[in-house]
PDB file of N, CA and C in Angstrom:
ATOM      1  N   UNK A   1       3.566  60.100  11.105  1.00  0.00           N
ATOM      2  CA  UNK A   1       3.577  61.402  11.713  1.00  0.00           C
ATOM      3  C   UNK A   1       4.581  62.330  11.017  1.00  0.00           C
ATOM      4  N   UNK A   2       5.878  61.752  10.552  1.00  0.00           N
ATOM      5  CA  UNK A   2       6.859  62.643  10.112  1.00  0.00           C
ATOM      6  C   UNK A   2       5.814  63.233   8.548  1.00  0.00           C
ATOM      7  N   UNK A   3       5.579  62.392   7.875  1.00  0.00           N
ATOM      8  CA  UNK A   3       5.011  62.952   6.604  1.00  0.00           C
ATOM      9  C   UNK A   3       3.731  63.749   6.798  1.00  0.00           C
ATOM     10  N   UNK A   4       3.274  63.757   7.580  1.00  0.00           N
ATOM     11  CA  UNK A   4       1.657  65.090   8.112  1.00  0.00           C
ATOM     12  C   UNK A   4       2.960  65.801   8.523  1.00  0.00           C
ATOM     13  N   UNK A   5       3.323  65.649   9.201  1.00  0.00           N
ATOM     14  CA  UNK A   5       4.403  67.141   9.763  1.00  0.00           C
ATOM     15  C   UNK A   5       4.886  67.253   8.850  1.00  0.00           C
ATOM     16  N   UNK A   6       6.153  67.056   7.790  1.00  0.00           N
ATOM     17  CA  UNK A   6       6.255  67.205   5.993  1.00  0.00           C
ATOM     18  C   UNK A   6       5.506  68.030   5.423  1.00  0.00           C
ATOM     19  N   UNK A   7       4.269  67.630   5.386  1.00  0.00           N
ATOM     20  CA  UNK A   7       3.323  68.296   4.629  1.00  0.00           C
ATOM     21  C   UNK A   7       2.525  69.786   5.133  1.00  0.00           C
ATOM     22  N   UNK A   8       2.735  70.065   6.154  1.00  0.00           N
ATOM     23  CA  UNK A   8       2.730  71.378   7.136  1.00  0.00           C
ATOM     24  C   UNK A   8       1.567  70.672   8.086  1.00  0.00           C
ATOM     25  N   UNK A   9       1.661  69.890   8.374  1.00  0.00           N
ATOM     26  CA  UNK A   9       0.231  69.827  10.035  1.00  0.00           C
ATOM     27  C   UNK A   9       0.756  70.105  11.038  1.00  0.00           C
ATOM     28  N   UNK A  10       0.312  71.035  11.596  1.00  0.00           N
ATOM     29  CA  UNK A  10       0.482  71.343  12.841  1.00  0.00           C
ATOM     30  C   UNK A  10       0.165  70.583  14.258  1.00  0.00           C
ATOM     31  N   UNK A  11      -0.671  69.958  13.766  1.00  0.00           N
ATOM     32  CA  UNK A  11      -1.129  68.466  15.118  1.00  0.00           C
ATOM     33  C   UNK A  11      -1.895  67.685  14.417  1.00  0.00           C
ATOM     34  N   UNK A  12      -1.537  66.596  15.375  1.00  0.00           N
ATOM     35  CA  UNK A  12      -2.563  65.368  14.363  1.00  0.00           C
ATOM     36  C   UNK A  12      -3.722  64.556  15.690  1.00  0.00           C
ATOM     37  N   UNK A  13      -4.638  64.291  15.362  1.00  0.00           N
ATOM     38  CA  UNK A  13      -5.552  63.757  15.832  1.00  0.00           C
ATOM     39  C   UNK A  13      -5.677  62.030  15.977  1.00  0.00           C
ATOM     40  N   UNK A  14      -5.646  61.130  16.300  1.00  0.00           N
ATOM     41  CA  UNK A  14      -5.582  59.843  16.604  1.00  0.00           C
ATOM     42  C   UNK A  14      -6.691  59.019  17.054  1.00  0.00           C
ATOM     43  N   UNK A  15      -7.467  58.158  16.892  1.00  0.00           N
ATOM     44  CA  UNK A  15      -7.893  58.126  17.492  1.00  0.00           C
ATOM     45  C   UNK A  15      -7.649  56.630  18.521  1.00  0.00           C
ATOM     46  N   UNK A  16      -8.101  56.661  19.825  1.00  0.00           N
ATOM     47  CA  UNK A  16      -8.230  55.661  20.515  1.00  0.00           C
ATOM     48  C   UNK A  16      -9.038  54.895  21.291  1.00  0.00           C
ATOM     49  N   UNK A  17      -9.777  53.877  20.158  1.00  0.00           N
ATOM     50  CA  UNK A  17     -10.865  53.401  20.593  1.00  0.00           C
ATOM     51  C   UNK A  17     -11.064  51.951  21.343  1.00  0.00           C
ATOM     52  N   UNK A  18      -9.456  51.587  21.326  1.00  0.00           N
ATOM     53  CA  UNK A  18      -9.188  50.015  22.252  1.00  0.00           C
ATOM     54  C   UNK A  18      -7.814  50.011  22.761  1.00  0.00           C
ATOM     55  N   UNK A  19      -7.717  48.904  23.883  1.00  0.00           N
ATOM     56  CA  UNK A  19      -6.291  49.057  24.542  1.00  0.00           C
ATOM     57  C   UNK A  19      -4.791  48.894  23.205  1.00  0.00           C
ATOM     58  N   UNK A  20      -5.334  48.129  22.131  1.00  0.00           N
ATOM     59  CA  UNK A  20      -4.216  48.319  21.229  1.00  0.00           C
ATOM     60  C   UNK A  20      -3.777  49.389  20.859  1.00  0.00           C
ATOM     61  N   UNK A  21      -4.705  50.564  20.711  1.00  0.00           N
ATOM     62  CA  UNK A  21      -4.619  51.534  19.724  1.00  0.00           C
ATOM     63  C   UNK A  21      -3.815  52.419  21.680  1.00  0.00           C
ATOM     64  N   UNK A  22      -4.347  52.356  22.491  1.00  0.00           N
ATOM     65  CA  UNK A  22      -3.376  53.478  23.300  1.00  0.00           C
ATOM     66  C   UNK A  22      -1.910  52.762  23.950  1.00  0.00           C
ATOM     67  N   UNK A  23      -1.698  51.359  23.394  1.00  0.00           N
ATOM     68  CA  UNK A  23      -0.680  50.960  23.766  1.00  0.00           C
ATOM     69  C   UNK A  23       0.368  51.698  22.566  1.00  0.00           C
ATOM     70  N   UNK A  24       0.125  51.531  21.135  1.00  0.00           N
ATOM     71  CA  UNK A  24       0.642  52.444  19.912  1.00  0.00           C
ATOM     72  C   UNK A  24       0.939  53.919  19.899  1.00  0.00           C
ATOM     73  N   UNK A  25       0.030  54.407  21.112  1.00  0.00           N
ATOM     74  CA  UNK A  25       0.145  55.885  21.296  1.00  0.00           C
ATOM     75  C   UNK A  25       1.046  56.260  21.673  1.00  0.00           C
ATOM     76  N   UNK A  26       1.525  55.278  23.003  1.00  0.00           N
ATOM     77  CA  UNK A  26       2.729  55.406  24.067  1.00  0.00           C
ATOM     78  C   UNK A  26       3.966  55.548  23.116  1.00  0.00           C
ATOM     79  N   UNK A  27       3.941  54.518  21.993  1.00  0.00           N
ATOM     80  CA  UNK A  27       5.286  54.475  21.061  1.00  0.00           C
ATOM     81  C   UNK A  27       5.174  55.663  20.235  1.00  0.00           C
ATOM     82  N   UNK A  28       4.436  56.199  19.440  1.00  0.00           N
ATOM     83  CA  UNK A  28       4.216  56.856  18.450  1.00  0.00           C
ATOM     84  C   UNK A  28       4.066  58.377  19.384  1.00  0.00           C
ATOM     85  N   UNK A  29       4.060  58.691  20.384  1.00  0.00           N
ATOM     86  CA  UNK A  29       3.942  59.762  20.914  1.00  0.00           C
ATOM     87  C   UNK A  29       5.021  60.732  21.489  1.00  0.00           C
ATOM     88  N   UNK A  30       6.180  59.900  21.953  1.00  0.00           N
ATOM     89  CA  UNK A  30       7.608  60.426  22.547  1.00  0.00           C
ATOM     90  C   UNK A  30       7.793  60.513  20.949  1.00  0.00           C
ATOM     91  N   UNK A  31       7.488  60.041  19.816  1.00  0.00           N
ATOM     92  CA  UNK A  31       8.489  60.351  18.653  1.00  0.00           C
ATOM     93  C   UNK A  31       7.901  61.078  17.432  1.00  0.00           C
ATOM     94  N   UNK A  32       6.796  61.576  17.935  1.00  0.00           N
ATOM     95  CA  UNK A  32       6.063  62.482  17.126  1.00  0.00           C
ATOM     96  C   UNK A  32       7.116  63.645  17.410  1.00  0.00           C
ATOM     97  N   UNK A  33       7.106  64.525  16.013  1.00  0.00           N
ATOM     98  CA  UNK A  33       7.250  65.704  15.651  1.00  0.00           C
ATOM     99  C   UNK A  33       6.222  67.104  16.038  1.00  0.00           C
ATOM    100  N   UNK A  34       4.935  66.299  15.665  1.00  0.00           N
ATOM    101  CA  UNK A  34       4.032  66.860  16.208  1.00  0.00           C
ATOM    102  C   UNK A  34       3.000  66.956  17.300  1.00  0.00           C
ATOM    103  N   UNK A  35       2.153  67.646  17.668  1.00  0.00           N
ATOM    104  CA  UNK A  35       1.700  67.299  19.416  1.00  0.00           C
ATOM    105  C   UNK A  35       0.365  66.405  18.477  1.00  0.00           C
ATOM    106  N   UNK A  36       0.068  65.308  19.428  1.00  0.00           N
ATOM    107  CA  UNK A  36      -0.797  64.362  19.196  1.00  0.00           C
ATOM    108  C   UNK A  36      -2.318  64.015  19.969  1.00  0.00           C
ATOM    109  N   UNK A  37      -3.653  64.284  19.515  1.00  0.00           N
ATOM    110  CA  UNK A  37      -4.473  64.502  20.130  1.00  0.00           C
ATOM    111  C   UNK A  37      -5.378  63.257  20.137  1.00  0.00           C
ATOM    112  N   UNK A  38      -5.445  62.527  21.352  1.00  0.00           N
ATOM    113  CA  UNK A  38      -6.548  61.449  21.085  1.00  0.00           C
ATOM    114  C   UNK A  38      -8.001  61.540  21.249  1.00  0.00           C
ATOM    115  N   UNK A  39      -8.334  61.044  20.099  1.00  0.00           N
ATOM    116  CA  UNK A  39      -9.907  61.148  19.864  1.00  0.00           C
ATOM    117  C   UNK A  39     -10.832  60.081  20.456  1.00  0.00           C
ATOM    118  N   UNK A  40     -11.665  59.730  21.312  1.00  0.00           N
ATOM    119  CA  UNK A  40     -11.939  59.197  22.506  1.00  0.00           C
ATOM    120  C   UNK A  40     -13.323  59.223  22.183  1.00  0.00           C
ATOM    121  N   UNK A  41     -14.142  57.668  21.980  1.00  0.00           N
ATOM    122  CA  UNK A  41     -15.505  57.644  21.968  1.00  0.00           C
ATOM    123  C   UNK A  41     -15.561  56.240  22.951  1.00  0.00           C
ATOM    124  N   UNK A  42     -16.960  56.515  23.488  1.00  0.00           N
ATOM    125  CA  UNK A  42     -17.881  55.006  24.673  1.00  0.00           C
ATOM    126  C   UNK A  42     -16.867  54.923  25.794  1.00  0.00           C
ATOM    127  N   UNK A  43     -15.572  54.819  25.585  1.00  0.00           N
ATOM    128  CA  UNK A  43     -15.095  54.387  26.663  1.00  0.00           C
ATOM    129  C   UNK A  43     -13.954  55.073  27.552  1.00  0.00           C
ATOM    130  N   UNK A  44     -14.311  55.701  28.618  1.00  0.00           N
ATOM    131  CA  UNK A  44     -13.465  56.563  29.223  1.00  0.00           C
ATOM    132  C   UNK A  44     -12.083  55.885  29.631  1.00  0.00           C
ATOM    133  N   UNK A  45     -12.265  55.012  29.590  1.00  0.00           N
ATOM    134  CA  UNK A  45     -11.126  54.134  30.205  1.00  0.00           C
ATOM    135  C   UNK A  45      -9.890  54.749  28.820  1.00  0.00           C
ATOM    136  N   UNK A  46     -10.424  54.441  27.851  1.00  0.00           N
ATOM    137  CA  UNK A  46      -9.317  54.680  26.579  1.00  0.00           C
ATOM    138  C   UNK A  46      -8.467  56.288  26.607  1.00  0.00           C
ATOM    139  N   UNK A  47      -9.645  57.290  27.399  1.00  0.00           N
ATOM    140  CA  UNK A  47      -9.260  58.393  27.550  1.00  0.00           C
ATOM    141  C   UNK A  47      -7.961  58.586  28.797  1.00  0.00           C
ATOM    142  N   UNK A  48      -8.342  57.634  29.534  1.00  0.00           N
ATOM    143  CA  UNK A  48      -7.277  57.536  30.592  1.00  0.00           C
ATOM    144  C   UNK A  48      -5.935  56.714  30.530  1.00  0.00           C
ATOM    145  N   UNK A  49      -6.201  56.096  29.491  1.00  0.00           N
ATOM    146  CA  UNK A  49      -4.945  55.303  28.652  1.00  0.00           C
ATOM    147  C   UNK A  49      -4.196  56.427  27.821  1.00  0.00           C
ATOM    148  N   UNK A  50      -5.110  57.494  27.256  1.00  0.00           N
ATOM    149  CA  UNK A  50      -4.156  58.075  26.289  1.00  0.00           C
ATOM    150  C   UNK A  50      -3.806  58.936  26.847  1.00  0.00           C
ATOM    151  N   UNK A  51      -4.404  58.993  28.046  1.00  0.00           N
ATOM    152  CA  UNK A  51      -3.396  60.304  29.296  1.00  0.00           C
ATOM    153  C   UNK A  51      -2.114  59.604  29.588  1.00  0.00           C
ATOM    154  N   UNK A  52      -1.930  58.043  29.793  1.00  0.00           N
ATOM    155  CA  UNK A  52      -0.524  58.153  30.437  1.00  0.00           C
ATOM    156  C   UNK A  52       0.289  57.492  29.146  1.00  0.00           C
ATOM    157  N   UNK A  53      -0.195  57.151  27.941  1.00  0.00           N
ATOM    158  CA  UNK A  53       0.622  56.912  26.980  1.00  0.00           C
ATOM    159  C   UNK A  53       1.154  58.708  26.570  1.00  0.00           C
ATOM    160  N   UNK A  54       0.597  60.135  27.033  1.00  0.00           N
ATOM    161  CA  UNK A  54       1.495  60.854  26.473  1.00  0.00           C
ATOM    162  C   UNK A  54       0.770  61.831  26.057  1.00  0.00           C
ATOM    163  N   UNK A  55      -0.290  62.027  25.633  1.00  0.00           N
ATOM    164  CA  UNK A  55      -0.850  62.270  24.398  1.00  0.00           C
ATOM    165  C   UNK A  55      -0.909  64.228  25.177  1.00  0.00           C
ATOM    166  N   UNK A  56      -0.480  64.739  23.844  1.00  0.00           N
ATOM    167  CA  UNK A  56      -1.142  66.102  24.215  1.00  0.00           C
ATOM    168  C   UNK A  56      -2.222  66.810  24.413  1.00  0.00           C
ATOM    169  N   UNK A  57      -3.103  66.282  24.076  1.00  0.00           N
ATOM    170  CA  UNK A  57      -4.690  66.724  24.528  1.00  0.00           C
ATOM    171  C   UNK A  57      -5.919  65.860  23.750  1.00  0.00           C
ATOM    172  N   UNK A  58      -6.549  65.485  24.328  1.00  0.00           N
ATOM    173  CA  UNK A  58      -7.804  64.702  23.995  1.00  0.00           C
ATOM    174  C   UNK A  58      -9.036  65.489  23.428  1.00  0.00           C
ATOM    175  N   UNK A  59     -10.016  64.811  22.746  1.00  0.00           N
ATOM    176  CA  UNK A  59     -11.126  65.287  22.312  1.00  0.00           C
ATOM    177  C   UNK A  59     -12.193  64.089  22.536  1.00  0.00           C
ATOM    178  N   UNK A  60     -12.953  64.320  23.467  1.00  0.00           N
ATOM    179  CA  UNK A  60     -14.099  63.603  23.970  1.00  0.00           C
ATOM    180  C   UNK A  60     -15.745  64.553  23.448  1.00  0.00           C
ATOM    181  N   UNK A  61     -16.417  63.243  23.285  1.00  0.00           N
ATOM    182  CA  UNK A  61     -17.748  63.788  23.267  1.00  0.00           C
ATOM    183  C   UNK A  61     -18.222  63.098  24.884  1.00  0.00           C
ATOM    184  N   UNK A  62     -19.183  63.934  25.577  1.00  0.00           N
ATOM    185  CA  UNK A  62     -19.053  63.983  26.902  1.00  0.00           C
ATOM    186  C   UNK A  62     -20.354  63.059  26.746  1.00  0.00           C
ATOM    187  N   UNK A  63     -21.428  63.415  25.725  1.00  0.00           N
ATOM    188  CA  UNK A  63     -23.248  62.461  25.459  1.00  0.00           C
ATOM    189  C   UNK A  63     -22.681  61.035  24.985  1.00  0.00           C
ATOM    190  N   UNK A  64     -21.244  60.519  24.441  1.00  0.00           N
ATOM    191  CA  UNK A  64     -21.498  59.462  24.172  1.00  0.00           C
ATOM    192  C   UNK A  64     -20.757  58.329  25.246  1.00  0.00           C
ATOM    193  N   UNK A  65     -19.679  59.063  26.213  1.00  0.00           N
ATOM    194  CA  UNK A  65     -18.941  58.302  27.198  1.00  0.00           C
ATOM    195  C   UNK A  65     -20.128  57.362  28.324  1.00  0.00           C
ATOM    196  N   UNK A  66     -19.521  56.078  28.144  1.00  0.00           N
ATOM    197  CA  UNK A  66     -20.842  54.734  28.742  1.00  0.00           C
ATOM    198  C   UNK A  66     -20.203  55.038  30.728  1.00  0.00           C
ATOM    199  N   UNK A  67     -21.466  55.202  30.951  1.00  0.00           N
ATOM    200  CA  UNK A  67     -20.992  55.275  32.553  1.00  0.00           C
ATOM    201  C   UNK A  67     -20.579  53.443  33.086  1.00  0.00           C
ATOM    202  N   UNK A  68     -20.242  52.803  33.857  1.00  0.00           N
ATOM    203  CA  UNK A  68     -19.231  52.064  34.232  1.00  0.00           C
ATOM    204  C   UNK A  68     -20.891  51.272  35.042  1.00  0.00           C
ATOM    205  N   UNK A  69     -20.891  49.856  34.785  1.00  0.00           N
ATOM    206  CA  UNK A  69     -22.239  48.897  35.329  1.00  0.00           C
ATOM    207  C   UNK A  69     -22.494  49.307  36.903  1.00  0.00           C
ATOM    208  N   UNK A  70     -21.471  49.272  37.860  1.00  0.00           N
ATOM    209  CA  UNK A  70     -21.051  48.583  39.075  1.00  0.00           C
ATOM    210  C   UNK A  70     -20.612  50.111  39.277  1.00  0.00           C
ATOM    211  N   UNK A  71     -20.821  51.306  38.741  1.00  0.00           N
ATOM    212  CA  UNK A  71     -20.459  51.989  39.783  1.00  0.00           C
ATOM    213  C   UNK A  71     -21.202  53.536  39.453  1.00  0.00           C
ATOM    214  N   UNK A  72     -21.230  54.262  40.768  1.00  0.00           N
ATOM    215  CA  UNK A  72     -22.430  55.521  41.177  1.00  0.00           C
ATOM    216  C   UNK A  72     -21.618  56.486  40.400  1.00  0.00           C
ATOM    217  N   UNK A  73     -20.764  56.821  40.217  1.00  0.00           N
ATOM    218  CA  UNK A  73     -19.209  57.975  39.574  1.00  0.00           C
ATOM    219  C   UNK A  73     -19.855  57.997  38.289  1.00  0.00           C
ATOM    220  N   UNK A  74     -19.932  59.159  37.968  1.00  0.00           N
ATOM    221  CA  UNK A  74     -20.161  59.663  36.477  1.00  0.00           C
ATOM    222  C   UNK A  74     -18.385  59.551  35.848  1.00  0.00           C
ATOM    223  N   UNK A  75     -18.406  58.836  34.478  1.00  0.00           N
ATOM    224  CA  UNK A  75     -17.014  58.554  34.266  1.00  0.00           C
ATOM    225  C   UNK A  75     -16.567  59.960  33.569  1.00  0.00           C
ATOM    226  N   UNK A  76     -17.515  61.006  33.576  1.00  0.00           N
ATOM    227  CA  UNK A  76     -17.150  62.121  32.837  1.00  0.00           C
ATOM    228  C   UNK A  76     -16.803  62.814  34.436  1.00  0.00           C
ATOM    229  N   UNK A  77     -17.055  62.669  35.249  1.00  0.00           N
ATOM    230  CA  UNK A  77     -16.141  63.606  36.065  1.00  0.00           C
ATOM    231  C   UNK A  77     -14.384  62.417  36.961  1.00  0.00           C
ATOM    232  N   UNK A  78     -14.677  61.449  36.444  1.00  0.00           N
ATOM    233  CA  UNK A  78     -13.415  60.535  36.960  1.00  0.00           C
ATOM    234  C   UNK A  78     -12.321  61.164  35.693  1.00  0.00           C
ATOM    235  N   UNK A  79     -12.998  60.947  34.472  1.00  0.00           N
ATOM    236  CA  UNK A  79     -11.867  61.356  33.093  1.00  0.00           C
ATOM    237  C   UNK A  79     -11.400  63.199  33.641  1.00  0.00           C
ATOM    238  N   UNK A  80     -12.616  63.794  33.909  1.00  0.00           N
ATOM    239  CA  UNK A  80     -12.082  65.017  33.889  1.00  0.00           C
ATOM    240  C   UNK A  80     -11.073  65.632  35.163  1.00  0.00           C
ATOM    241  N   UNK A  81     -11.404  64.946  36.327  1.00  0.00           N
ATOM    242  CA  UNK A  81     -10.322  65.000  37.407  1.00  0.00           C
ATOM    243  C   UNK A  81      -8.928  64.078  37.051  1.00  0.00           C
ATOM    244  N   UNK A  82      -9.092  63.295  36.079  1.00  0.00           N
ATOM    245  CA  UNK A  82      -7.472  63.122  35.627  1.00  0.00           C
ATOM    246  C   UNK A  82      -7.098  63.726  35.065  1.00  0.00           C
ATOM    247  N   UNK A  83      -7.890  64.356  33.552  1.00  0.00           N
ATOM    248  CA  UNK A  83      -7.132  65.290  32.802  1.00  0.00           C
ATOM    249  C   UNK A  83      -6.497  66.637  33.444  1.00  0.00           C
ATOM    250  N   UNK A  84      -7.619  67.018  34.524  1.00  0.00           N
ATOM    251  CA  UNK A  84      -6.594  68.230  35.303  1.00  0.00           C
ATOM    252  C   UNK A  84      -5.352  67.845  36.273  1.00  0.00           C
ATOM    253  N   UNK A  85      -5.165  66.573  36.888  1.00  0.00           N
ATOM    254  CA  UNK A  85      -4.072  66.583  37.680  1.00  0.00           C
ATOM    255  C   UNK A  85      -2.968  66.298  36.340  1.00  0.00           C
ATOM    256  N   UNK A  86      -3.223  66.366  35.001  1.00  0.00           N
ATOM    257  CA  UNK A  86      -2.554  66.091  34.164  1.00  0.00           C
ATOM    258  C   UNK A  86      -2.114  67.357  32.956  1.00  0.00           C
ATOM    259  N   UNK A  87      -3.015  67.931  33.310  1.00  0.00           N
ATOM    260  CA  UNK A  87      -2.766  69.690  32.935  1.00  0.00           C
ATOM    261  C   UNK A  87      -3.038  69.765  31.314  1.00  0.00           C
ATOM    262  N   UNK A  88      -4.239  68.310  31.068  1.00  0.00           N
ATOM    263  CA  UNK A  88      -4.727  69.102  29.715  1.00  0.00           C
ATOM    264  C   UNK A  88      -5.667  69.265  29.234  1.00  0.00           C
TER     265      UNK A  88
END
């Protein structure tokens, strides 16, 4: 992160497509320089991981998030009522 910020980036994009990658976020996110955006495909759950590892704003495609076997909840309105009690 320090060397994209070095090099002039203004934010960097991440992506997080398994629980490893948003456990890395949590670390790499209090010590970014720059604001850090996770990039979020199939699984909403990862989107809700990179909400409380930190992350400054997400980028979801809404046609590819997998709705959940066992349950009636569209996971695109569960992700999107967290991102607002989360203000991003």
């Amino acid at each position: 992160m320090y060397a994209l910020a070095a090099a002039g980036a203004d934010i960097v994009r991440c992506t997080c497509n398994e629980q490893e990658a948003a456990e890395g976020l949590a670390i790499i996110v209090p010590r970014s320089p720059v604001p850090i955006v996770a990039d979020v495909h199939f699984h909403y759950e990862m989107a809700l991981a990179a909400l409380e590892a930190g992350v400054n704003g997400l980028r979801l495609n809404p046609g590819n998030l997998r709705k959940p076997r066992r349950s009636s909840s569209s996971p695109l309105k569960r992700a999107t009522a967290a991102f607002r009690s989360e203000s991003v």
